[in-house]
Protein backbone atom coordinates (compact mmCIF):
# COMPACT_ATOMS: atom_id res chain seq x y z
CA UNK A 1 0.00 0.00 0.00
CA UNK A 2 2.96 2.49 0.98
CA UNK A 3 4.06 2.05 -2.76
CA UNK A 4 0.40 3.46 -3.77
CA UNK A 5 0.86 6.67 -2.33
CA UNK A 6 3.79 7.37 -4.56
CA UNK A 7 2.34 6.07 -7.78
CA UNK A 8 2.46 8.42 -10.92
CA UNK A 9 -0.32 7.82 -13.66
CA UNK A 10 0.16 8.60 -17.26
CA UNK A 11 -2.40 11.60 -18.02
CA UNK A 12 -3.59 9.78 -21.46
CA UNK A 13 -4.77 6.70 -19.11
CA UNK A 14 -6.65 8.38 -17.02
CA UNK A 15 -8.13 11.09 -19.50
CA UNK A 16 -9.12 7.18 -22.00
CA UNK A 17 -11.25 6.26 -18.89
CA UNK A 18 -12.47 9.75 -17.93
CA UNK A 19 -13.69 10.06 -21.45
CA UNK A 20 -15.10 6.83 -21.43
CA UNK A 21 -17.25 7.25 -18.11
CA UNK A 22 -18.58 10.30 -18.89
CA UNK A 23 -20.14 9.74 -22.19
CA UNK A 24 -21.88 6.68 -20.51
CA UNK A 25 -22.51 8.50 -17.12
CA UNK A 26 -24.16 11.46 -20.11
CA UNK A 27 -26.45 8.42 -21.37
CA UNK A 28 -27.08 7.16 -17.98
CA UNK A 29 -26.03 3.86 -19.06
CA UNK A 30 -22.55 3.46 -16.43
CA UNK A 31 -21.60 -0.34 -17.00
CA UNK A 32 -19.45 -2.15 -14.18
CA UNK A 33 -16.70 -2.49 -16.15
CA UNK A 34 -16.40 1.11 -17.13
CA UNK A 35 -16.84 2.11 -13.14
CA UNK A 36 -14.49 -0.65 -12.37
CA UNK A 37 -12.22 0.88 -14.77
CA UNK A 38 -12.57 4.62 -14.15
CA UNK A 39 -12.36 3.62 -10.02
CA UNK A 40 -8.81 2.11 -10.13
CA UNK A 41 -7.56 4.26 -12.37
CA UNK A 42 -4.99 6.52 -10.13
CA UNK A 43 -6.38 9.96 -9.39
CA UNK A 44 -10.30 9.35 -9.60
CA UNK A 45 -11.18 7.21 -6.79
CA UNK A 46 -12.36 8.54 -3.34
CA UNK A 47 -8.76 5.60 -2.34
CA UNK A 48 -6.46 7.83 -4.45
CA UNK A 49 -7.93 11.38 -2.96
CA UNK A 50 -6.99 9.99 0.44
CA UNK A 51 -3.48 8.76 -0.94
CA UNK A 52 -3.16 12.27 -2.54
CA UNK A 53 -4.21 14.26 0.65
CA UNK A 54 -2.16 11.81 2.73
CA UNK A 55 0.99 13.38 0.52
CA UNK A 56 0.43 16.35 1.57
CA UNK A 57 -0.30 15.45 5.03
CA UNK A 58 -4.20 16.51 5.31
CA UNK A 59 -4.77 13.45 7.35
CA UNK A 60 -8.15 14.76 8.21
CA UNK A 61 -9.23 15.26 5.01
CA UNK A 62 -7.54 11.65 3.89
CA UNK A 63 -9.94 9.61 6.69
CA UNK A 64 -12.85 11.04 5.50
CA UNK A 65 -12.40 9.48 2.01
CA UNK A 66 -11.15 6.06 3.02
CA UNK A 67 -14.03 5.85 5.67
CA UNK A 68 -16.86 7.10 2.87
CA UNK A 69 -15.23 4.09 1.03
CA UNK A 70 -15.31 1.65 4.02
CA UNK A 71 -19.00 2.46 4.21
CA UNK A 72 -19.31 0.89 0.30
CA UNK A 73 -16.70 -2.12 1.18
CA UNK A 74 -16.08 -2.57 4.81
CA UNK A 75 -14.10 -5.49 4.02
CA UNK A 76 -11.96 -3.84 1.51
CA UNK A 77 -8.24 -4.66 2.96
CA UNK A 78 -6.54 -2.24 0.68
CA UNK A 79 -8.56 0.52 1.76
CA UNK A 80 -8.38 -0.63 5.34
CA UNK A 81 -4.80 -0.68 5.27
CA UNK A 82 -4.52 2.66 4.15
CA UNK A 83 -6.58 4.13 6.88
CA UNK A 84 -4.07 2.32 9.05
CA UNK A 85 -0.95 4.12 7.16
CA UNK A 86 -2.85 7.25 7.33
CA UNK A 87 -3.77 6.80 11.43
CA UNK A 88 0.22 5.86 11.87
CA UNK A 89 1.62 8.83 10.00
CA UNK A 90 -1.21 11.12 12.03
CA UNK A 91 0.44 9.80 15.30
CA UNK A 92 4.20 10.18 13.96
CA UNK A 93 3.81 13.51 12.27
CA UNK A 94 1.50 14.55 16.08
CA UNK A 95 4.60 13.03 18.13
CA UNK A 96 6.56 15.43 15.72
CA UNK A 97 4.54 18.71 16.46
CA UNK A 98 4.19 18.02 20.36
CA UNK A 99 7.86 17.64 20.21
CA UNK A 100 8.60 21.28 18.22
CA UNK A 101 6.20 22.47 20.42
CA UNK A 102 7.64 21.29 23.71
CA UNK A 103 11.04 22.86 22.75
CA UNK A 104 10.11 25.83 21.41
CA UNK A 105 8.47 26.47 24.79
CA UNK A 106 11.34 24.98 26.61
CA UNK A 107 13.26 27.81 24.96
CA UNK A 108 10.89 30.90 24.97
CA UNK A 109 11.01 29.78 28.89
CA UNK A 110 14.43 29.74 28.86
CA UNK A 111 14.83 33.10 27.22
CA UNK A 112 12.05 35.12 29.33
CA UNK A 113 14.14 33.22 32.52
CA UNK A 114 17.43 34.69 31.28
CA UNK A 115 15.88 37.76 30.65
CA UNK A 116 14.27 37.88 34.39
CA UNK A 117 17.05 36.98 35.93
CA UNK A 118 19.44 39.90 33.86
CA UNK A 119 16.33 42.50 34.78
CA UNK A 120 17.07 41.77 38.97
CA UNK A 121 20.89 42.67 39.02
């Protein structure tokens, strides 16, 4: 799954199936095979938004595609898979920002101290 999120898609593949879908979807007549085909093509599918938004770390944003998708197939194990990539790098990238955040207050504290202590003499 890790591999997904740094798959590149030719533009003329995607734009074949695009093409294809919509002129079916404009005579309401959407066969499997072209939705099956359209879906799994890189960069149209609610899997691929998440693995796009999950790039650029909208993690948020990521979940709520992969969970509208889980509501279709719960038992997809691709999709749940991602969702547990996407939770793990949520956790990492929080540990990350707690830890910036804990020493850029250990040093604001240590500057306003240094600067107390320099007022009193």
């Amino acid at each position: 799954m890790e591999e997904i999120l740094n798959e590149i898609v030719p533009p003329e593949k995607l734009e074949k199936f695009e093409k294809k879908y919509q002129q079916e979807s404009e005579e309401q007549n959407v066969t499997y095979k072209t939705q099956f085909e359209y879906a799994w093509v890189p960069g149209t599918t609610s899997t691929t938004l998440a693995t796009g938004h999950t790039r650029i770390r909208e993690y948020t944003v990521a979940l709520k595609y992969v969970r509208s998708f889980l509501q279709i197939e719960p038992n997809n194990q691709q999709v749940i898979t991602l969702e547990q990539i996407i939770k793990k790098k949520m956790q990492r990238d929080g540990m990350i920002g707690v830890a910036v955040a804990g020493g850029a207050a250990l040093v604001i504290g240590g500057i306003l101290g240094l600067e107390f202590a320099m007022a009193k003499k």
